[in-house]
C-alpha atoms as a PDB file:
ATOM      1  CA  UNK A   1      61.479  19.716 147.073  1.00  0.00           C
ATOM      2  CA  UNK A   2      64.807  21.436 146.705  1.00  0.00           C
ATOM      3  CA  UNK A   3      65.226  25.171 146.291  1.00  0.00           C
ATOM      4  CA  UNK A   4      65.228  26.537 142.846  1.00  0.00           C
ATOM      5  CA  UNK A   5      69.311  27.218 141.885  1.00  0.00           C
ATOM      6  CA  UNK A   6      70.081  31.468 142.925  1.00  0.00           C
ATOM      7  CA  UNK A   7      69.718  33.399 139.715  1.00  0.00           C
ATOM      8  CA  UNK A   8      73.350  35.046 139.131  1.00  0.00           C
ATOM      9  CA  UNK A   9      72.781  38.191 138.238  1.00  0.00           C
ATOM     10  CA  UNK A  10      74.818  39.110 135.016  1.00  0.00           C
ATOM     11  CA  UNK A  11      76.385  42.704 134.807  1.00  0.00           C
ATOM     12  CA  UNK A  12      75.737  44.713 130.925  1.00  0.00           C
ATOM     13  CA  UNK A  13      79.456  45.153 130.239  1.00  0.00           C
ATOM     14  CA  UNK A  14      78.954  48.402 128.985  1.00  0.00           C
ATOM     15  CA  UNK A  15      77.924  49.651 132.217  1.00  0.00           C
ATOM     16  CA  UNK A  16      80.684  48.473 133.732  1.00  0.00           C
ATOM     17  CA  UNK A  17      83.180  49.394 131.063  1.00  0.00           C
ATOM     18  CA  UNK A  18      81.363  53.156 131.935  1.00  0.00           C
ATOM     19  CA  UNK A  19      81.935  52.768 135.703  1.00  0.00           C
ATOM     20  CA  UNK A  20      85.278  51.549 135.205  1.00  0.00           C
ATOM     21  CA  UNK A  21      85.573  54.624 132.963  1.00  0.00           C
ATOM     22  CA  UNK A  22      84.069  57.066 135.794  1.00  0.00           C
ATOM     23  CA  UNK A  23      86.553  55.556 138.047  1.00  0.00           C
ATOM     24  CA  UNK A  24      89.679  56.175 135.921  1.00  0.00           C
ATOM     25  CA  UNK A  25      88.346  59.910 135.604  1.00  0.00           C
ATOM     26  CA  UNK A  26      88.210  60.055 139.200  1.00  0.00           C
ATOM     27  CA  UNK A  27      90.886  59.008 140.092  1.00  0.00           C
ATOM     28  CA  UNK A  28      92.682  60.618 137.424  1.00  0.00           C
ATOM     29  CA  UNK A  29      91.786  63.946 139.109  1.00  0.00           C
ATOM     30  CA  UNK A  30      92.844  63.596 142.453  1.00  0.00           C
ATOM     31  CA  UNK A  31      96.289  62.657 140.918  1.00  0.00           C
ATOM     32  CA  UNK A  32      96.039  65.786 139.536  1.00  0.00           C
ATOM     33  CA  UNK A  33      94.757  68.018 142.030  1.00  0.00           C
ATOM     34  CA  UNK A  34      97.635  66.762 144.260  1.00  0.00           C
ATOM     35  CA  UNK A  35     100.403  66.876 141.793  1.00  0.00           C
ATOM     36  CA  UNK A  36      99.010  70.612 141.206  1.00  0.00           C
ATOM     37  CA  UNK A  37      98.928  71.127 144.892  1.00  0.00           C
ATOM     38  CA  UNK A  38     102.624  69.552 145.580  1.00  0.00           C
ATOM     39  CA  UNK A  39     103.799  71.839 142.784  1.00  0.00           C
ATOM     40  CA  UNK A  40     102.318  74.869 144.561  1.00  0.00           C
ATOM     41  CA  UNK A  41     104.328  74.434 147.601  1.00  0.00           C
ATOM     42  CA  UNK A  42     107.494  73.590 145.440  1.00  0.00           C
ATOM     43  CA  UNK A  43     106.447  77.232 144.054  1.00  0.00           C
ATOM     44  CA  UNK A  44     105.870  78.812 147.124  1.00  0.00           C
ATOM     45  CA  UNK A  45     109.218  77.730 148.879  1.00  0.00           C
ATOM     46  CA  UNK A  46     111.128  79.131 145.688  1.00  0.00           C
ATOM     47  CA  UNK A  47     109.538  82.197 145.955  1.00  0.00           C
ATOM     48  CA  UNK A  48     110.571  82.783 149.790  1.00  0.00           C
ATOM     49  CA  UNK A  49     113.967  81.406 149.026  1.00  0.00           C
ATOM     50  CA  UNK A  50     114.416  84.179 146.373  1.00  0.00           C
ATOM     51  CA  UNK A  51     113.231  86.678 148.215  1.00  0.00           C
ATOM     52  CA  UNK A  52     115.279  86.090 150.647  1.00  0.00           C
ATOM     53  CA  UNK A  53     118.079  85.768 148.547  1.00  0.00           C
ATOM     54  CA  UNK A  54     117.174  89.073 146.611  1.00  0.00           C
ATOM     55  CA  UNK A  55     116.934  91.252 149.970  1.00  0.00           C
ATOM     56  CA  UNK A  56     120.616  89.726 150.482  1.00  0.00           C
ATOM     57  CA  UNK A  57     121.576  90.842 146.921  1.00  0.00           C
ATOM     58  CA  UNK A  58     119.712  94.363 148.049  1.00  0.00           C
ATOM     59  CA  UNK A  59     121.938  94.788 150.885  1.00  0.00           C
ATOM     60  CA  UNK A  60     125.178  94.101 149.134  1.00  0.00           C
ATOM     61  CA  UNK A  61     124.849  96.224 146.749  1.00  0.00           C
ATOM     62  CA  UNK A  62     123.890  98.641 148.991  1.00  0.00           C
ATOM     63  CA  UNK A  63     127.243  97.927 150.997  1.00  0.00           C
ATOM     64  CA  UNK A  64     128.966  98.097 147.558  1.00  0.00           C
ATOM     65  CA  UNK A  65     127.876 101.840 147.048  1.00  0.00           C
ATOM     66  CA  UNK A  66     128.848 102.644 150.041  1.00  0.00           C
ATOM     67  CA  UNK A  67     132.172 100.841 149.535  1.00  0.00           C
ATOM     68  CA  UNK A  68     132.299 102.796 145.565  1.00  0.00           C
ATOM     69  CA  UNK A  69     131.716 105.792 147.456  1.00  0.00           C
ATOM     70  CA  UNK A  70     134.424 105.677 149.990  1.00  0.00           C
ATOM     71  CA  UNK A  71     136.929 104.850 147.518  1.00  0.00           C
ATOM     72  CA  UNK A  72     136.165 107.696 145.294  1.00  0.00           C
ATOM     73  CA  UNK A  73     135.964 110.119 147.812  1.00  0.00           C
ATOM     74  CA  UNK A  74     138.633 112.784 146.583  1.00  0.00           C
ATOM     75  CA  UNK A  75     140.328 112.940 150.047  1.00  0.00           C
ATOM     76  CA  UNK A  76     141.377 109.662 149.585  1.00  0.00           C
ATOM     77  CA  UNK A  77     142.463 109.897 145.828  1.00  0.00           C
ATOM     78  CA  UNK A  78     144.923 113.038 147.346  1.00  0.00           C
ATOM     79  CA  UNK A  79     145.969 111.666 150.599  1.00  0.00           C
ATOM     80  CA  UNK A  80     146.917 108.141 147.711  1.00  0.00           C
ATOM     81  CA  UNK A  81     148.669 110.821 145.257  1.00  0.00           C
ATOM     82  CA  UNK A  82     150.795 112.577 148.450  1.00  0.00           C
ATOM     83  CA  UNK A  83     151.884 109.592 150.092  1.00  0.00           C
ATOM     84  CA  UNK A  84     152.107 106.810 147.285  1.00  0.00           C
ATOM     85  CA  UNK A  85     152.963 108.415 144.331  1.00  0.00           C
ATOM     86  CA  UNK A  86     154.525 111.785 146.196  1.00  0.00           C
ATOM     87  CA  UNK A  87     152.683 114.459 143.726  1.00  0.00           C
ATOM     88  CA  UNK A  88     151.884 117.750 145.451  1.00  0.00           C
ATOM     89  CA  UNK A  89     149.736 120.512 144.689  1.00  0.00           C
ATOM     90  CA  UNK A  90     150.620 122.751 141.941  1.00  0.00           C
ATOM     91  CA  UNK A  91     152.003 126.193 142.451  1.00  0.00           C
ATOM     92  CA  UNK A  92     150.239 128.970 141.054  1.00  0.00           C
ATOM     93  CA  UNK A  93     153.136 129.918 138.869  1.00  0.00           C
ATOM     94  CA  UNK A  94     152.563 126.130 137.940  1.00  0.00           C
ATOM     95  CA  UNK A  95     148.613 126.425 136.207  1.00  0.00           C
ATOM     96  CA  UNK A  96     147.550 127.420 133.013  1.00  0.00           C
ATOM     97  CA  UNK A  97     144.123 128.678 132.385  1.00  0.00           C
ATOM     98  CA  UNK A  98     142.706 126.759 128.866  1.00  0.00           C
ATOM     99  CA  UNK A  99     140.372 129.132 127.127  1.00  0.00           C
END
């Protein structure tokens, strides 16, 4: 007396077409979630790097006023105009008064 064959067991193909669907979806989001997570360090990284880099900016132009300032400062411009360019002061016999 031999044992009756094992019944396979078949599978409803749309069930596992769904699963296989599920699975996709699944999967699908993780992809996502760590794309959108790698793309939030990326972010964060250029963010520092341009703060940085606008402090820096801050600070030049800061030491560029200061530069600006010292050039324009009107001792300099005579002290330039008496020793370069040897102009003096007028006279008073030397100014006219524009009304």
């Amino acid at each position: 007396m031999g044992d009756p064959p094992p019944k396979t067991r078949r599978r409803n193909p749309r069930i596992v077409a769904v699963w296989i669907c599920l699975l996709c979806v699944v999967i699908a989001e993780l992809l996502v979630y760590t794309w959108v997570r790698v793309q939030w360090f990326q972010v964060g990284y250029e963010i520092s790097n341009l703060t940085k880099e606008q402090q820096h900016l801050n600070e030049l132009q800061a030491n560029l006023k200061v530069e600006l300032a010292r050039l324009r400062a009107p001792q300099r411009i005579i002290r330039i105009a008496q020793e370069k360019l040897h102009l003096t002061l007028p006279a008073s016999n030397q100014m006219m008064v524009m009304p």
